[in-house]
Protein backbone atom coordinates (compact mmCIF):
# COMPACT_ATOMS: atom_id res chain seq x y z
CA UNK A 1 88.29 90.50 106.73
CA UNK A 2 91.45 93.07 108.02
CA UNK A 3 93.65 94.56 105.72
CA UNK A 4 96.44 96.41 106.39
CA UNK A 5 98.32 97.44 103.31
CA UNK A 6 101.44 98.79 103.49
CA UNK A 7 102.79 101.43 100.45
CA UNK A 8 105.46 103.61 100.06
CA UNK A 9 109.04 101.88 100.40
CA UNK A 10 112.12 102.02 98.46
CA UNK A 11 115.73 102.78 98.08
CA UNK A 12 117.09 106.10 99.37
CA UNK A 13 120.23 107.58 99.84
CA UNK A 14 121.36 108.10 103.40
CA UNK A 15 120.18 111.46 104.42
CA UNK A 16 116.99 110.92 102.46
CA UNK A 17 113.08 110.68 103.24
CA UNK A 18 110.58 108.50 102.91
CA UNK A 19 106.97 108.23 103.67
CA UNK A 20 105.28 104.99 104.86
CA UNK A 21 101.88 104.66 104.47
CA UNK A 22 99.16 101.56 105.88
CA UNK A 23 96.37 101.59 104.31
CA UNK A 24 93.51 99.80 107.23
CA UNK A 25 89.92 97.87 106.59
CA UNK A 26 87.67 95.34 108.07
CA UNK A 27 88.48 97.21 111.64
CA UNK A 28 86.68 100.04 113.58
CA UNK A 29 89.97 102.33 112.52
CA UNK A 30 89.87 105.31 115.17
CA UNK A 31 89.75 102.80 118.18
CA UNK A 32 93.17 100.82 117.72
CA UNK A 33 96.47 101.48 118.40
CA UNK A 34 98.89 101.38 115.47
CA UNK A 35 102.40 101.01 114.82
CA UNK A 36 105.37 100.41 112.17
CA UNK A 37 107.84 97.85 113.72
CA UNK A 38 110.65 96.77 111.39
CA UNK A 39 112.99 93.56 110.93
CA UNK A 40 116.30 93.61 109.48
CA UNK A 41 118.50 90.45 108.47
CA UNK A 42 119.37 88.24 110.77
CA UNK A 43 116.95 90.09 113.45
CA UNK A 44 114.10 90.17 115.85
CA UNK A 45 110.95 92.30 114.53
CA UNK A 46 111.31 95.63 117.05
CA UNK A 47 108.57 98.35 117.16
CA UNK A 48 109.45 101.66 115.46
CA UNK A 49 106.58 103.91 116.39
CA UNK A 50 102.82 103.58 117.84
CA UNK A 51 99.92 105.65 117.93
CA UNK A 52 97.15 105.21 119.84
CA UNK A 53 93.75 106.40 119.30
CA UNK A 54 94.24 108.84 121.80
CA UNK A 55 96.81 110.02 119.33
CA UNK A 56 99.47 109.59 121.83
CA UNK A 57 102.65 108.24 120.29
CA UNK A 58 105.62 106.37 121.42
CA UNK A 59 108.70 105.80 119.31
CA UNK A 60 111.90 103.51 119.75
CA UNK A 61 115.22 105.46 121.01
CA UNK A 62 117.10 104.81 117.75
CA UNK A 63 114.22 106.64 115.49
CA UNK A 64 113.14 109.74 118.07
CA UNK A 65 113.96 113.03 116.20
CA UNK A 66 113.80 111.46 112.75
CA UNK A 67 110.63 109.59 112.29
CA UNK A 68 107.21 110.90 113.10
CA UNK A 69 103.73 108.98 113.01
CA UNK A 70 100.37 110.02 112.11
CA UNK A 71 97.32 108.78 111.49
CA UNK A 72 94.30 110.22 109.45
CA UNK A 73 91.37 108.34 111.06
CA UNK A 74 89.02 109.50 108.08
CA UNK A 75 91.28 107.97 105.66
CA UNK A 76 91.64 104.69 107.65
CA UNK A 77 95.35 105.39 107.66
CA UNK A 78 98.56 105.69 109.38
CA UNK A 79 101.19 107.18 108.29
CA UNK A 80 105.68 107.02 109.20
CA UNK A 81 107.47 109.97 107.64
CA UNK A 82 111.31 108.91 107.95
CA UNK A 83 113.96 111.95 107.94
CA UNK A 84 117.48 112.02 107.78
CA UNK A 85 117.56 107.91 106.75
CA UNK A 86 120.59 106.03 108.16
CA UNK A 87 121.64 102.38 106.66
CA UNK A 88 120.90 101.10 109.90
CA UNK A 89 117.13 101.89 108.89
CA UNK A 90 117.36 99.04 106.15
CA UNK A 91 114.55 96.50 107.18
CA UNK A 92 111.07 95.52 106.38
CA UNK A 93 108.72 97.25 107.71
CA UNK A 94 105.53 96.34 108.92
CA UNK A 95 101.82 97.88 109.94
CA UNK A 96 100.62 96.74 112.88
CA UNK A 97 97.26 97.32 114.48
CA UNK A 98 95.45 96.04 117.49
CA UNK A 99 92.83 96.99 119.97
CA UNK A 100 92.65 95.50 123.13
CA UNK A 101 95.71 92.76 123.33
CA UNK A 102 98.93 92.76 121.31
CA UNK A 103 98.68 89.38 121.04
CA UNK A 104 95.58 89.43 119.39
CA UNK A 105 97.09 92.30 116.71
CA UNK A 106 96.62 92.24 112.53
CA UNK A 107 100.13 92.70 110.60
CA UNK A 108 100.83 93.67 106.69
CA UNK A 109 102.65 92.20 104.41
CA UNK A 110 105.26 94.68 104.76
CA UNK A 111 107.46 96.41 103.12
CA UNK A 112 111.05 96.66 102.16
CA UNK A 113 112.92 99.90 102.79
CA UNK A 114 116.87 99.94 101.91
CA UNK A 115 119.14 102.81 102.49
CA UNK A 116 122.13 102.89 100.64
CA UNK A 117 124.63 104.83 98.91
């Protein structure tokens, strides 16, 4: 059975950090691609970051220069360090993982980051 367990959300103050973590099982970790997408109110779900198990990594224009993925492959676990938070940020947000066909991908349960003042 896959897990993907998502920890680490919150309120912050704009300017703030946070660290999202996605805790993986019942998958051969070190072989998929992972990612953090987010939705927000009254929007479509939109891919924040990816890593691949290549360790190449990808990120959405509105994020580059603030947010930074990693993944420990020992630890089954992949990791979104937000800087420099922005209310525009506010969302759920969501591990992703999948091998071979996005279609065919494994979601969390998400969860809720708000930035506000």
């Amino acid at each position: 059975q896959v897990q993907l367990v998502e920890s680490g959300g919150g309120l912050v103050q704009p300017g703030g950090s946070l660290r999202l973590s996605c805790a993986a099982s019942g998958i051969i970790f070190s072989r998929f691609t992972m990612g953090w997408y987010r939705q927000a109110p009254g929007k479509q779900r939109e891919l924040v970051a990816e890593i691949s198990s290549a360790v190449t990594t990808n990120y959405a224009d509105s994020v580059k220069g603030r947010f930074t993925i990693s993944r420990d492959n020992a630890k089954t676990t992949v990791y979104l360090q937000m800087n420099n938070l922005k209310p525009d940020d506010t969302a759920v947000y969501y591990c992703n993982a999948f091998f071979s066909s996005r279609a065919n991908s494994f979601w969390g349960q998400g969860t809720q980051v708000t930035v506000s003042s």
